[in-house]
Protein backbone atom coordinates (compact mmCIF):
# COMPACT_ATOMS: atom_id res chain seq x y z
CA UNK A 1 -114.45 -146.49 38.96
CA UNK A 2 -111.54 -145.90 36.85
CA UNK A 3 -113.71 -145.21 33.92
CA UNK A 4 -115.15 -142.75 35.77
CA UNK A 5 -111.73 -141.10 37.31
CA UNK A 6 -110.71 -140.85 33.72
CA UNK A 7 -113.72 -139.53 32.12
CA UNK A 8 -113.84 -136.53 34.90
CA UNK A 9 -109.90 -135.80 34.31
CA UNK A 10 -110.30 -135.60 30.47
CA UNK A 11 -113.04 -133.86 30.64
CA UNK A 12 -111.86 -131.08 32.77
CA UNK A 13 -108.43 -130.75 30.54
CA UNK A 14 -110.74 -130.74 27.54
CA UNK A 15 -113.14 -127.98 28.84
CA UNK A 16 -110.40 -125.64 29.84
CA UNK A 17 -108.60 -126.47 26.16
CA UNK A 18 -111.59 -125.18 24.91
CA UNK A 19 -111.88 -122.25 26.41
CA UNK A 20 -108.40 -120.77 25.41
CA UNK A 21 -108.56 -121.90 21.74
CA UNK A 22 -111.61 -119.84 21.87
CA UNK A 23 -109.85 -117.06 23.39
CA UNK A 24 -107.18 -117.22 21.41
CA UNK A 25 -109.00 -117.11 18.08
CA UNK A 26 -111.65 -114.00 19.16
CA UNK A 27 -110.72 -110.52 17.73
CA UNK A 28 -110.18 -108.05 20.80
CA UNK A 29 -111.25 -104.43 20.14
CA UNK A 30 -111.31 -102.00 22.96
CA UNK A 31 -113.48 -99.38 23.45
CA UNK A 32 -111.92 -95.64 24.42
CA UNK A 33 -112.49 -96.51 28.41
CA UNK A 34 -111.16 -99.82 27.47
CA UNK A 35 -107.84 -101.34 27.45
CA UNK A 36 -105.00 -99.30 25.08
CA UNK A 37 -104.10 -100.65 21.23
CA UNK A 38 -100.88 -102.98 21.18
CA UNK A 39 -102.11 -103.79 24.41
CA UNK A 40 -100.15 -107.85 25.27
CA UNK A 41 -102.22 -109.70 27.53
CA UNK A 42 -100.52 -113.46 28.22
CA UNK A 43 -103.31 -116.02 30.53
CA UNK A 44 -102.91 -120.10 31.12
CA UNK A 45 -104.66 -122.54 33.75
CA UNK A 46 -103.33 -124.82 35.55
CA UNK A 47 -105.63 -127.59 37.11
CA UNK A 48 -105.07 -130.68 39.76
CA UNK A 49 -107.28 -133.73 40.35
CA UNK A 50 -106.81 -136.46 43.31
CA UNK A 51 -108.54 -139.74 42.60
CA UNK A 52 -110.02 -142.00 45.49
CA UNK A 53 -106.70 -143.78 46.25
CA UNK A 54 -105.06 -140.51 47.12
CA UNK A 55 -103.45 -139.96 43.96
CA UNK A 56 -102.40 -136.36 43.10
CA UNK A 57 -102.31 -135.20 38.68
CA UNK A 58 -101.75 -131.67 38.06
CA UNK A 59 -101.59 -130.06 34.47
CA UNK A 60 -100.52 -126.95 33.03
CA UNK A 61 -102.04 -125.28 29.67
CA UNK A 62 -99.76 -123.67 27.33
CA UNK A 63 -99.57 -120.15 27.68
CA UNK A 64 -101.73 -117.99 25.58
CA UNK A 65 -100.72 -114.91 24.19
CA UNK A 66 -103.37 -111.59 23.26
CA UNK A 67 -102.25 -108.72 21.81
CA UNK A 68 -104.79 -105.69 21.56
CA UNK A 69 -105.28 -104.29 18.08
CA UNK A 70 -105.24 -100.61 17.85
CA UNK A 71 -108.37 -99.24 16.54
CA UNK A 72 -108.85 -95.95 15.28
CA UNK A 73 -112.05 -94.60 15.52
CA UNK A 74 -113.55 -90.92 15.95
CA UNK A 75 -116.71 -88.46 15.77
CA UNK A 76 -117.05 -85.29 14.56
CA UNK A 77 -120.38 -83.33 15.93
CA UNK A 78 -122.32 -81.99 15.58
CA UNK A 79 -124.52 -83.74 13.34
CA UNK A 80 -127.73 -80.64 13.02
CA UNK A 81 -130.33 -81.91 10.46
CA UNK A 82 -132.65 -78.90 12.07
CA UNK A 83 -131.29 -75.11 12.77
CA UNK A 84 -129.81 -74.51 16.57
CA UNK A 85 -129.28 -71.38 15.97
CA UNK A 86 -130.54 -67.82 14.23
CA UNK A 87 -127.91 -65.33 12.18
CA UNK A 88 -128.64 -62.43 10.01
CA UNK A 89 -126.48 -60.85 6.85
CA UNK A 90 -123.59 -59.39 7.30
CA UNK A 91 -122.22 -61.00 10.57
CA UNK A 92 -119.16 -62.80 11.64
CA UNK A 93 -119.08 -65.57 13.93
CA UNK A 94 -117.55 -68.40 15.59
CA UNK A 95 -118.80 -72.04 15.10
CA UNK A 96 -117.40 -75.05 17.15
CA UNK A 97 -117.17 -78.52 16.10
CA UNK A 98 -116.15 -81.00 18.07
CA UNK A 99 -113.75 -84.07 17.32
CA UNK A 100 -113.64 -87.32 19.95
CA UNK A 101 -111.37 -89.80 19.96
CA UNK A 102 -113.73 -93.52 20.19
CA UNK A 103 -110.33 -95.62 19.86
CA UNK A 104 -107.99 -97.34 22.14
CA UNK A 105 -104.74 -94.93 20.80
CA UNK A 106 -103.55 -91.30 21.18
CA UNK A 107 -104.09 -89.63 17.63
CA UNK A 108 -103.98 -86.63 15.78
CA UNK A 109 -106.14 -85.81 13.64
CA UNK A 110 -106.45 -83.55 10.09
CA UNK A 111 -109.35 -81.44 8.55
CA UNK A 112 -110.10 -82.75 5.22
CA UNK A 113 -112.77 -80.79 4.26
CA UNK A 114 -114.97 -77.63 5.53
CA UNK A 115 -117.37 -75.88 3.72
CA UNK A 116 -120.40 -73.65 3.85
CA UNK A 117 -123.28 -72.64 1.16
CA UNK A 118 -122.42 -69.70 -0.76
CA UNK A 119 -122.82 -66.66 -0.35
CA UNK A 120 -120.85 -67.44 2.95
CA UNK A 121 -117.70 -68.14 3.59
CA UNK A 122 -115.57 -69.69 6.69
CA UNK A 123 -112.47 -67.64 6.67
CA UNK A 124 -110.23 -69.98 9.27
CA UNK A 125 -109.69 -72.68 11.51
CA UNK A 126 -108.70 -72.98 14.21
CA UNK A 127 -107.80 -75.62 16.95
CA UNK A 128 -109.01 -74.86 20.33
CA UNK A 129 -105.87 -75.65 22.44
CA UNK A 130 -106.46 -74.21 25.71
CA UNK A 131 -110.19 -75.47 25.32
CA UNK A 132 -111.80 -71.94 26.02
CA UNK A 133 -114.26 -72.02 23.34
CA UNK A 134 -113.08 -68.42 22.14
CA UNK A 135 -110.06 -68.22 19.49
CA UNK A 136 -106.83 -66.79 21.53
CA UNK A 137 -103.14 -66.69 21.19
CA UNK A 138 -102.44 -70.00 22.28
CA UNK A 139 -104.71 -71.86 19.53
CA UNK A 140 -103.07 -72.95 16.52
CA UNK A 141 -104.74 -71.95 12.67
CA UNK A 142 -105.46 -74.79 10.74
CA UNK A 143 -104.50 -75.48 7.20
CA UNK A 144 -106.70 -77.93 5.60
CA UNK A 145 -105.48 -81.09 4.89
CA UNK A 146 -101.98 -80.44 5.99
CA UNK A 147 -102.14 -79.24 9.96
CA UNK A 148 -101.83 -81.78 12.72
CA UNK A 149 -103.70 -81.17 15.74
CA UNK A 150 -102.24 -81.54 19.18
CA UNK A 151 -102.51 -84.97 20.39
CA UNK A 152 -105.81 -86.44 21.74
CA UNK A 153 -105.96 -89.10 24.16
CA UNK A 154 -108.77 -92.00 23.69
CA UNK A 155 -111.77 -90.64 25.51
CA UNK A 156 -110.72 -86.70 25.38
CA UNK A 157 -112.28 -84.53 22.66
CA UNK A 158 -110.61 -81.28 20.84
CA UNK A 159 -113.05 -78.71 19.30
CA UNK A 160 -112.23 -76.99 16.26
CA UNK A 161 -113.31 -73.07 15.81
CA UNK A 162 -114.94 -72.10 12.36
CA UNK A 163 -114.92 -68.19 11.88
CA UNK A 164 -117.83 -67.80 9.28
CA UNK A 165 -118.70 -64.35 7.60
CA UNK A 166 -122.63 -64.68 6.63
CA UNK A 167 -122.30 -61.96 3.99
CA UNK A 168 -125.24 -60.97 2.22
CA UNK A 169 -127.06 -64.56 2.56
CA UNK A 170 -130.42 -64.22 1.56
CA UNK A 171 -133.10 -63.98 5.07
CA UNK A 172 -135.12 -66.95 5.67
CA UNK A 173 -132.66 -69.45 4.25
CA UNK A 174 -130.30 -71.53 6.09
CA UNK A 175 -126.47 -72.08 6.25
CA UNK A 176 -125.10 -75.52 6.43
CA UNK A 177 -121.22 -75.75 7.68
CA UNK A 178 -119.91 -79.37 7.43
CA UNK A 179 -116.59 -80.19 8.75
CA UNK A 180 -114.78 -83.55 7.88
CA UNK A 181 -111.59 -85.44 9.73
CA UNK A 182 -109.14 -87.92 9.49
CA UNK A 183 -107.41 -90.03 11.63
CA UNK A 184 -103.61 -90.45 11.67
CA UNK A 185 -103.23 -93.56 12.96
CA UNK A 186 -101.41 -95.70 10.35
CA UNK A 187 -101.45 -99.17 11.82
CA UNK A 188 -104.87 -99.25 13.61
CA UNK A 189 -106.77 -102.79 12.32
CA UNK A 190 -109.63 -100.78 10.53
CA UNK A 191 -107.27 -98.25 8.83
CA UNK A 192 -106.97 -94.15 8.99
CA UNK A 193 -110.91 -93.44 10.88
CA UNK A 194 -112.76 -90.44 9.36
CA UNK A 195 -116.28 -88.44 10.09
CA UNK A 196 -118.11 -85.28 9.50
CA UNK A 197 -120.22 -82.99 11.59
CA UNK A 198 -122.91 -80.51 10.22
CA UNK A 199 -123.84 -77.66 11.52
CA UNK A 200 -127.31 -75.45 10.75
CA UNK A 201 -127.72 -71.74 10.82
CA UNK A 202 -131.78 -70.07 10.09
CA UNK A 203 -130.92 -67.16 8.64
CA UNK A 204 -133.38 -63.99 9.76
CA UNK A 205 -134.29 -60.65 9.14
CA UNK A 206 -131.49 -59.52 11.47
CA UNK A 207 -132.00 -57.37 14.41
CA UNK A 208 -133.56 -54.23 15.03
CA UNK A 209 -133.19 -51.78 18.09
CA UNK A 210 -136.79 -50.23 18.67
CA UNK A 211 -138.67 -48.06 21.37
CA UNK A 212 -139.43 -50.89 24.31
CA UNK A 213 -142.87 -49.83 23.68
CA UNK A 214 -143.11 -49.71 20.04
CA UNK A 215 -141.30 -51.59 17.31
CA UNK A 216 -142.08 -48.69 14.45
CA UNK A 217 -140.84 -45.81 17.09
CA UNK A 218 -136.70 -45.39 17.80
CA UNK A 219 -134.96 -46.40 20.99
CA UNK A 220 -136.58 -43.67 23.38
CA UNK A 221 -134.30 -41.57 25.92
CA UNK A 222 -135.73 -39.86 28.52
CA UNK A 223 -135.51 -37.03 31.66
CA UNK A 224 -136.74 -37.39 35.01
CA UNK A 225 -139.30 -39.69 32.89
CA UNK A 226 -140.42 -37.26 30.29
CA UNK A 227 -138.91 -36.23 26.94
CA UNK A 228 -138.60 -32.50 28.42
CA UNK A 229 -137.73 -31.40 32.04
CA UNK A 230 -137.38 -28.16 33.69
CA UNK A 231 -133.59 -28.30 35.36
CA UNK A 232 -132.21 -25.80 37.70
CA UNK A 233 -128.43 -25.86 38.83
CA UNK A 234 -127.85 -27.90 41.94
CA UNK A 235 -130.22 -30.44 41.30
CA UNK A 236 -129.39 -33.79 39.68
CA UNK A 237 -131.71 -35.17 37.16
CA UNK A 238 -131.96 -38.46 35.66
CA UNK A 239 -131.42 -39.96 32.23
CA UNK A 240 -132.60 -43.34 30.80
CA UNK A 241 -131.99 -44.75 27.43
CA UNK A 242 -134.50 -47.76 26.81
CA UNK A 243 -134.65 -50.37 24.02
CA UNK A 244 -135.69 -53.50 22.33
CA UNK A 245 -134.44 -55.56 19.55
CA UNK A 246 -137.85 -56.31 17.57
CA UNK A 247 -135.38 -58.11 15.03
CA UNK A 248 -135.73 -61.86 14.86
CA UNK A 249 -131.37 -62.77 14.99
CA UNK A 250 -129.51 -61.72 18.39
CA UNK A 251 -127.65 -58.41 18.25
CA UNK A 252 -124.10 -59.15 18.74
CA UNK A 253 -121.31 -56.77 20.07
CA UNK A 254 -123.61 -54.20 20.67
CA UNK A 255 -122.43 -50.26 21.80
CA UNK A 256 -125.01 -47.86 23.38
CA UNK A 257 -123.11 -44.52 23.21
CA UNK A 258 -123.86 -41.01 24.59
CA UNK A 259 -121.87 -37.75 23.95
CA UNK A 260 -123.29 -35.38 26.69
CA UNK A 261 -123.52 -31.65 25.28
CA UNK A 262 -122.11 -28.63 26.57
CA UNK A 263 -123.42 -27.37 29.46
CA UNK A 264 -124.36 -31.00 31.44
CA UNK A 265 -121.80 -33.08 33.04
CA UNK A 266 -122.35 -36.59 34.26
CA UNK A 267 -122.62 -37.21 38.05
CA UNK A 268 -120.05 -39.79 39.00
CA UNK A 269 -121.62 -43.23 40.17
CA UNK A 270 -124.33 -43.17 38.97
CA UNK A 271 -124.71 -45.52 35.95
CA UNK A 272 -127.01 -48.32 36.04
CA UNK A 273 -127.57 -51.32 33.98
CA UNK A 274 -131.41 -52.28 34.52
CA UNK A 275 -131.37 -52.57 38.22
CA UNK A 276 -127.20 -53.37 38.44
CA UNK A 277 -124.90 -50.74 39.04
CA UNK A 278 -121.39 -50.05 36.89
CA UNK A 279 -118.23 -48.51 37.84
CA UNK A 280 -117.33 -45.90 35.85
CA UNK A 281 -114.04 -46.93 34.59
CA UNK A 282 -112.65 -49.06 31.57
CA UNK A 283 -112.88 -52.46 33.66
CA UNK A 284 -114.52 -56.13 33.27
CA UNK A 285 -117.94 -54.50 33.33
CA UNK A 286 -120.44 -52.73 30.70
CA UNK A 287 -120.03 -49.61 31.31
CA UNK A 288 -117.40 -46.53 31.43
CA UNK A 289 -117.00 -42.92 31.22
CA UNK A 290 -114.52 -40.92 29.71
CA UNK A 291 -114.37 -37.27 29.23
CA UNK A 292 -118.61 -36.25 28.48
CA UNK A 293 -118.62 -40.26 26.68
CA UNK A 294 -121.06 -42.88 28.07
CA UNK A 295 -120.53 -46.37 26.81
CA UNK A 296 -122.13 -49.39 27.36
CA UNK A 297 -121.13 -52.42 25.46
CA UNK A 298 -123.23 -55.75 25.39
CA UNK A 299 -121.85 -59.21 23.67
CA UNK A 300 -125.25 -59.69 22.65
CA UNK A 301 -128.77 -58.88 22.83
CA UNK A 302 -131.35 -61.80 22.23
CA UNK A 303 -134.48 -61.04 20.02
CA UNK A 304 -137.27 -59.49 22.00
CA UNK A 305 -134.87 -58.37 25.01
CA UNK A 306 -135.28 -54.53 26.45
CA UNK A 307 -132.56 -53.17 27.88
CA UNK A 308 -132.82 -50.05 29.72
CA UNK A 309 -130.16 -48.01 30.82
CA UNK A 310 -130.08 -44.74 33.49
CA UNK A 311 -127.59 -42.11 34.95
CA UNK A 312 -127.86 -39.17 36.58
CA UNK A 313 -126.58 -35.90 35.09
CA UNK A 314 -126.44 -32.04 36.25
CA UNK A 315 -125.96 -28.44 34.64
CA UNK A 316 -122.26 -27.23 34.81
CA UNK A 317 -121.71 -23.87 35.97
CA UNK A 318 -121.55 -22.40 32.66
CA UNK A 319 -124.67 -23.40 31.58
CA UNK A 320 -127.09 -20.63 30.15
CA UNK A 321 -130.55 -20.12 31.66
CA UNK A 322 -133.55 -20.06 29.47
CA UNK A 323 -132.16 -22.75 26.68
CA UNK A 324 -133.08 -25.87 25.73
CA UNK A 325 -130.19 -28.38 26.28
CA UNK A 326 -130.99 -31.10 23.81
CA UNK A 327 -129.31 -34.69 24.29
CA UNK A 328 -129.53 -38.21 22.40
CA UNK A 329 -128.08 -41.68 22.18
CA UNK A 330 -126.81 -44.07 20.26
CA UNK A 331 -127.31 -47.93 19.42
CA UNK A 332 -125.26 -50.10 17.46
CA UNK A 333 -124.04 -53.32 16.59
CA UNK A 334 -121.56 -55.67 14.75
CA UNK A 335 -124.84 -56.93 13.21
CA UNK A 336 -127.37 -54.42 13.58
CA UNK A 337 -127.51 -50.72 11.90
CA UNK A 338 -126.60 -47.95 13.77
CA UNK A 339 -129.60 -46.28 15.11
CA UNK A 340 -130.33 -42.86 17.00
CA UNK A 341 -133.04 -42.46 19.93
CA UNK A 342 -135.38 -39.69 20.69
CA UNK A 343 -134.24 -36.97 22.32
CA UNK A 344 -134.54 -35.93 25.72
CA UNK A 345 -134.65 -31.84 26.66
CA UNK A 346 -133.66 -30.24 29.62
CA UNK A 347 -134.81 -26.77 29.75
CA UNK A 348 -132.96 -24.45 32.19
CA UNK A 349 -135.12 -21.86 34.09
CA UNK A 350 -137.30 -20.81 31.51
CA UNK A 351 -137.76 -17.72 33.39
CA UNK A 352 -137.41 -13.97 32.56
CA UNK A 353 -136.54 -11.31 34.57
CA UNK A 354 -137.76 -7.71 35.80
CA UNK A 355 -134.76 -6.08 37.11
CA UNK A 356 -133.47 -2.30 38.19
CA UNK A 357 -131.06 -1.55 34.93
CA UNK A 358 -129.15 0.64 37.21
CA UNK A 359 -129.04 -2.58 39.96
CA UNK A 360 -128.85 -5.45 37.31
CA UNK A 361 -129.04 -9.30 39.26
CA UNK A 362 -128.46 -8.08 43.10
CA UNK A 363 -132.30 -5.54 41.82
CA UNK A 364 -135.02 -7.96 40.74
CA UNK A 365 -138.47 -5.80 40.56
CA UNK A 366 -141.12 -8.18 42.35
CA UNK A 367 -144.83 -7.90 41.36
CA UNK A 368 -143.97 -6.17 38.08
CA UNK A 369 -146.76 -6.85 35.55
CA UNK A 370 -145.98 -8.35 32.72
CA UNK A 371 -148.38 -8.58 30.00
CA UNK A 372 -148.63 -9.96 26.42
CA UNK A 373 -150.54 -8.84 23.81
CA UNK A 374 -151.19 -9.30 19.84
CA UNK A 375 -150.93 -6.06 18.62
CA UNK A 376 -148.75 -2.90 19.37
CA UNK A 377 -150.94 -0.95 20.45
CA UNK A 378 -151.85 -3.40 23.43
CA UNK A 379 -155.56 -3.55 22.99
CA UNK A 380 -155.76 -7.52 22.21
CA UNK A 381 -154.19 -9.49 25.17
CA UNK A 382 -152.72 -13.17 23.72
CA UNK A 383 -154.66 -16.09 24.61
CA UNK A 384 -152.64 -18.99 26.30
CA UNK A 385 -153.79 -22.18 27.70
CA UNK A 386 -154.23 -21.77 31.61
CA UNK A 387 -153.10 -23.99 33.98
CA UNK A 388 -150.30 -25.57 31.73
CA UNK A 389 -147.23 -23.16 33.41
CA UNK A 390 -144.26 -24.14 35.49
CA UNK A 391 -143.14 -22.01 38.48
CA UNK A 392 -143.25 -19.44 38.68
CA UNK A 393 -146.75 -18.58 36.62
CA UNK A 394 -148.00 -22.26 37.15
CA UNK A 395 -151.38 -21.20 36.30
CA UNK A 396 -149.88 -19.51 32.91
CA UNK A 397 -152.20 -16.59 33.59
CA UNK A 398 -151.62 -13.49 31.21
CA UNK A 399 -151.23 -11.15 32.72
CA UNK A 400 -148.67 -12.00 35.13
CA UNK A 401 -146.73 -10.83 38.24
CA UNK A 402 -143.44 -11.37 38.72
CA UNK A 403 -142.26 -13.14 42.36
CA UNK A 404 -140.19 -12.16 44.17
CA UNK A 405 -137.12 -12.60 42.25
CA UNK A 406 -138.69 -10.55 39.71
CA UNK A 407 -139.04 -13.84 37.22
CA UNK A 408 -141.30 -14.39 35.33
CA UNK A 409 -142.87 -16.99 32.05
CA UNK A 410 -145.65 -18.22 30.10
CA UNK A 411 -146.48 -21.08 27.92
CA UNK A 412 -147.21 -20.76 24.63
CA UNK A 413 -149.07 -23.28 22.36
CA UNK A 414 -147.49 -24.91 19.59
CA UNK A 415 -149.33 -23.25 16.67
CA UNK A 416 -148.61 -19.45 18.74
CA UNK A 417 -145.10 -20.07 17.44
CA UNK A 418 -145.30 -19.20 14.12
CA UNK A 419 -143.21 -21.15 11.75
CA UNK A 420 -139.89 -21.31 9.92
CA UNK A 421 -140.67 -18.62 7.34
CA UNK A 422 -143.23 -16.89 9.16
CA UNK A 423 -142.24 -16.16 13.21
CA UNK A 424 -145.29 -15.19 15.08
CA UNK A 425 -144.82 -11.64 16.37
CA UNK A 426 -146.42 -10.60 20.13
CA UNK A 427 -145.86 -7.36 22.14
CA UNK A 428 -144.88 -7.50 25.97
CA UNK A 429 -145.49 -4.43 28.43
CA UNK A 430 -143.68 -4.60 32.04
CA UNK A 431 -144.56 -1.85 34.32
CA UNK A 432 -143.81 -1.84 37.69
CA UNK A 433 -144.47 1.12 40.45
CA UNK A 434 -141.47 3.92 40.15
CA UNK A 435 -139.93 2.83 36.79
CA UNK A 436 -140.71 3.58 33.08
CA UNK A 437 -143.32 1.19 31.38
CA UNK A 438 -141.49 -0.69 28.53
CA UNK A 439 -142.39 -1.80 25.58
CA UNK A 440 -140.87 -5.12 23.98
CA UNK A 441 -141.47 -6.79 20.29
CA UNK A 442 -140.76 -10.28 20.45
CA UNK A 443 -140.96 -12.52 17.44
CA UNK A 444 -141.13 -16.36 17.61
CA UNK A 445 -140.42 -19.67 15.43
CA UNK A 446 -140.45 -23.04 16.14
CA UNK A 447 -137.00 -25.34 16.25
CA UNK A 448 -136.83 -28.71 16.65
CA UNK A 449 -137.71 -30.93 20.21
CA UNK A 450 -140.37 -29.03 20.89
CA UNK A 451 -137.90 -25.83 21.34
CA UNK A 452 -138.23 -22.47 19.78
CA UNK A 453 -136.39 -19.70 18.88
CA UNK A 454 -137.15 -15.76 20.26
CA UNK A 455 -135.48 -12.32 19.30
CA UNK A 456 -136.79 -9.78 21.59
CA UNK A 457 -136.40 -6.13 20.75
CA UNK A 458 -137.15 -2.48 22.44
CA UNK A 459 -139.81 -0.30 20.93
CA UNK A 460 -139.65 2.69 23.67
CA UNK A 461 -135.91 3.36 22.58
CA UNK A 462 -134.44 2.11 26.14
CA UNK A 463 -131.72 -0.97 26.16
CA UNK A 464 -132.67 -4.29 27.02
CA UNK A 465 -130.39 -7.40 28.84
CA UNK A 466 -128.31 -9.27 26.50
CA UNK A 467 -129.50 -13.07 26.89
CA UNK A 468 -128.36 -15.34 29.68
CA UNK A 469 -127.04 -11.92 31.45
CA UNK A 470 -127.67 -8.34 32.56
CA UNK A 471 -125.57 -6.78 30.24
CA UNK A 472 -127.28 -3.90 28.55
CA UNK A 473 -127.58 -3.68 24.55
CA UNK A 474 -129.43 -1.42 22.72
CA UNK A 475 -129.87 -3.90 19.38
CA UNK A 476 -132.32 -6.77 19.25
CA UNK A 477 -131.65 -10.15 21.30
């Protein structure tokens, strides 16, 4: 029985024995959620046995003593083997890599190394202290191997901001970044911990701003739908400037500008970005206005995107009836060359008029006939195509009579204008019941948009209006 008292007691004292020599001997490395380098942990055991007579032992280990060894450990990522992302020549951007601390300590930690393929360059580094991913005022420029970075607790990351300039790098080629760091740790059990993150560009064509419609035709702007509208003051019409980039890299900071000409002023409130309206003012959205100016600035638009753009516009009070306003934007980007879109035309009341010369505007003649022909002496009336007017001679017939605001028009074709060096020349005869049948000489050419240019002048020796009012010359107009 003793034996067996004995046996059970020694064996108990011996089990726990071994259990602390083992602990005692084990190295203890903690993880980042784990417990902290220099970390002291003291443990003993204390055990008590009462044999079969009733009689009480009690033992006490001796107290074992742990310290935690500080371990210094980190990561630096990312680690790209395959492209995440697509940049063209010529652009400047901001890469982040990212630094975690994987030990048990606070550290700080120093760039040894960055570096990037030629013909690209990183130009600085930054720390990204207030964690915004964007390089501000608060984050500190980073010289390398000499800068400390702010300290990082175990478990907490800090990224680190790489402006790179892609230059004239070669499309379809990549650029590799890579990053290394050091820990600062001196006394950590596996010695100062370093990595080194990569990071993989595709280089591409770069982007291209295109017609939505067509990747060989320019950004397209448009009125009331078409690229030429018939306007009359007092009533609004509407703009819209549409695009794609058919490039293959994202166009970055990217301005869509539009100087309104003389003549046409914007109507306030009216700007819209797809379906989402913007205020008008310099303010956290796209858009603004300022003076005739439309702007609309984009951070970035991704390959294959449309963007389409609208605003209503109107004639200002000094705008001249019978022109051809013409109007155009603008698309740029940090990335992407500048590039013009089609033009859009407003025409404003492309009307003439028969009027009293003694009454001027309060005497419009109505039902005058107006008639034009191919030769002076009026025998050869000039064919035009029918049915292809605008009020008021929507038919285009020739001859014509005026309404009853004595106006009057007709549509010519293209190849009836003449051209640059050689103006087509037509006659026009007005008469009208009580007044003097005139004779006019107009002479035609072509200008650009689809416009053209006319000088109109009397061959029955009586004045004519000066154009865009009822002043009375007696020279061509």
């Amino acid at each position: 029985m003793m034996l067996t008292v004995d046996y059970k007691r020694t064996a108990l004292i011996a089990t726990i024995l071994v259990a602390l020599v083992y602990a005692s001997t084990a190295g203890v490395l903690a993880r980042p959620d784990g417990t902290p380098g220099n970390t002291v942990i003291t443990n003993h055991a204390e055990a008590t046995y009462e044999d079969d007579s009733g009689n009480t032992f009690a033992t006490v280990s001796p107290t074992v003593i742990v310290t935690v060894k500080t371990l210094s450990a980190l990561t630096v990522t990312p680690d790209e083997t395959q492209p995440s992302a697509n940049v063209g020549p010529q652009e400047t951007l901001t890469r982040t890599f990212r630094i975690c601390n994987m030990g048990n300590t606070p550290d700080l930690y120093t760039i040894t190394r960055i570096e990037v393929n030629a013909p690209s360059r990183i130009t600085s580094l930054y720390f990204d202290v207030d964690a915004s991913g964007t390089i501000t005022s608060t984050d500190t420029l980073v010289t390398v191997n000499e800068s400390l970075s702010p300290r990082v607790q175990p478990g907490f990351c800090l990224n680190v901001l790489a402006v790179l300039e892609t230059n004239d790098v070669a499309p379809q080629s990549n650029i590799t970044i890579r990053l290394a760091a050091r820990s600062n740790v001196v006394a950590a059990v596996n010695g100062r911990g370093e990595d080194e993150g990569t990071i993989i560009n595709a280089v591409g064509n770069g982007g291209r701003f295109t017609s939505p419609d067509n990747a060989s035709l320019p950004p397209s702007k448009l009125v009331n739908g078409n690229p030429q509208a018939i306007v009359s003051p007092g009533n609004p019409f509407a703009y819209t400037i549409a695009f794609r980039n058919s490039g293959d890299v994202t166009a970055r900071n990217v301005l869509i500008s539009d100087d309104l000409p003389a003549g046409i002023e914007y109507v306030p409130a009216s700007l819209r970005l797809e379906e989402r309206s913007l205020s008008d003012i310099e303010d956290a959205d796209e858009g603004m206005i300022r003076n005739r100016r439309l702007e609309i600035r984009l951070s970035e638009v991704a390959p294959d995107q449309i963007v389409r753009i609208s605003f209503s516009a109107r004639l200002t009070g000094n705008a001249p009836a019978g022109v051809g306003v013409i109007n155009g934007a603008t698309v740029s980007g940090q990335n992407v060359t500048a590039t013009s879109s089609t033009t859009a035309v407003v025409v404003i009341d492309p009307f003439g008029i028969v009027f009293s010369g003694r009454g001027g505007a309060a005497s419009p003649i109505p039902n005058a006939r107006i008639e034009i022909f191919q030769d002076q002496a009026t025998a050869n009336p000039l064919q035009i195509p029918a049915s292809a007017g605008f009020a008021p001679n929507t038919e285009n017939v020739n001859p014509f009579l005026s309404d009853g605001q004595g106006h009057f028009n007709f549509i010519l074709q293209s190849q009836q204008l003449g051209s640059l060096n050689a103006p087509a020349r037509y006659f026009m005869k007005i008469t009208a019941q009580g007044y003097i049948t005139r004779l006019l000489e107009i002479n035609v050419r072509p200008a650009s948009d689809g416009l053209f240019v006319m000088s109109v002048s009397a061959l029955d020796g009586q004045p004519i209006a000066r154009a865009g009012s009822f002043e009375l010359v007696n020279e061509p107009v």
